[in-house]
Protein backbone atom coordinates (compact mmCIF):
# COMPACT_ATOMS: atom_id res chain seq x y z
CA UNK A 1 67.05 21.56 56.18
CA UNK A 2 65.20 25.37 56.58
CA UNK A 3 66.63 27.84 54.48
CA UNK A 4 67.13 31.33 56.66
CA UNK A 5 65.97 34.39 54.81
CA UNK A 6 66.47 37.79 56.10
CA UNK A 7 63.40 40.35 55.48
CA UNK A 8 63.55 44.22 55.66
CA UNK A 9 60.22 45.57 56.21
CA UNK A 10 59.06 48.74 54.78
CA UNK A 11 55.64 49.81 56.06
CA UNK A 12 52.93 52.44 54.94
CA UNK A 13 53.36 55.24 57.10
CA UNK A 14 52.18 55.19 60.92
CA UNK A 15 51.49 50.99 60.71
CA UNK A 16 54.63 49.53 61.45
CA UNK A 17 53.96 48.63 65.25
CA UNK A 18 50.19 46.90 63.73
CA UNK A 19 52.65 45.33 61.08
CA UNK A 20 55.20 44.03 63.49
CA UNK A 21 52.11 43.08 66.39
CA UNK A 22 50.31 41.19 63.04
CA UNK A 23 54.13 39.45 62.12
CA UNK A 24 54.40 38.06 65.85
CA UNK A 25 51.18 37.21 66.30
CA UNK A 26 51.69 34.61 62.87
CA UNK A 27 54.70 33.16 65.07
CA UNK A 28 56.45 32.63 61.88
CA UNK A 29 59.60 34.92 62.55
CA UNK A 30 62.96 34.09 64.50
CA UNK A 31 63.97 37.22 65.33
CA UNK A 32 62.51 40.84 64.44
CA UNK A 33 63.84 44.27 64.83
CA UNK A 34 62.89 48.16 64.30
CA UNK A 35 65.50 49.63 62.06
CA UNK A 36 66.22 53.01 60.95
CA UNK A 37 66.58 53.95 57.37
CA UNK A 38 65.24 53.02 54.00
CA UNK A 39 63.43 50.13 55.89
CA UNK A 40 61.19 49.82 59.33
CA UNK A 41 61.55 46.06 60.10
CA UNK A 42 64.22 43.44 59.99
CA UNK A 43 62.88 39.77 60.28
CA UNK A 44 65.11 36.50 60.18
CA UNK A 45 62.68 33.61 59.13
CA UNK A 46 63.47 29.78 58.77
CA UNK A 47 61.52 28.75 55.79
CA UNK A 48 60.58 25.38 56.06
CA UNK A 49 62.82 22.71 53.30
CA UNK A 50 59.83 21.42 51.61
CA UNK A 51 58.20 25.15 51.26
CA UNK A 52 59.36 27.21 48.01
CA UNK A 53 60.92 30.19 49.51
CA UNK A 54 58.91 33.06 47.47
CA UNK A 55 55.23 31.28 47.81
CA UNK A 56 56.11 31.30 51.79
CA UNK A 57 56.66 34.69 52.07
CA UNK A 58 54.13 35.95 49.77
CA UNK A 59 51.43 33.91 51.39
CA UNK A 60 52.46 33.77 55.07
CA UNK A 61 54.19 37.40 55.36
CA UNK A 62 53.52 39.90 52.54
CA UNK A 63 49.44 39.64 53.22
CA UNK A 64 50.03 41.36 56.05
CA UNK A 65 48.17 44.73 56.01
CA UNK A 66 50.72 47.54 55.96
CA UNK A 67 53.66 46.23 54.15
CA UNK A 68 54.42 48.39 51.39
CA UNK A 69 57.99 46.52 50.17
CA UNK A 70 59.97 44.08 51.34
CA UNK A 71 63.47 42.80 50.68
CA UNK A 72 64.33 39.77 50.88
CA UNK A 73 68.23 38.51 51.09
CA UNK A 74 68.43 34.51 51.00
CA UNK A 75 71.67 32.65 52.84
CA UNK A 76 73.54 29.68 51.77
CA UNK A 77 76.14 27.82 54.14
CA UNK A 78 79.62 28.66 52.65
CA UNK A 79 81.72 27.20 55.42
């Protein structure tokens, strides 16, 4: 089973349409979305089961040229 991870996204000034071109072109996202507010980007992301969920996104999301914070909020099935 993946775990989904929601991502908010905030980017050095003036680079968040690079950042969210470079995120899409890594085809590693579900959804993304411009926000407004303390962050630019929203991402949902299915980390694979056997991947360790911090490793994934520092290796495969937070190398990304232009991300200056992230936030990462981790769901569990409750019902």
């Amino acid at each position: 089973m993946t775990t989904c991870v929601y991502i908010q996204i905030r980017c050095k000034p003036g680079t968040t349409y690079k950042v969210a071109e470079d995120i899409a072109l890594r085809e590693i996202h579900s959804e993304l979305y411009s926000t407004s507010g303390e962050y630019d980007l929203l991402m949902k992301l299915y980390v694979p089961a056997e991947a360790d969920v911090g490793k994934y996104i520092n290796e495969n999301l937070l190398v990304i040229d232009g991300i200056e914070r992230s936030l990462t909020t981790i769901t569990f099935k409750a019902f």
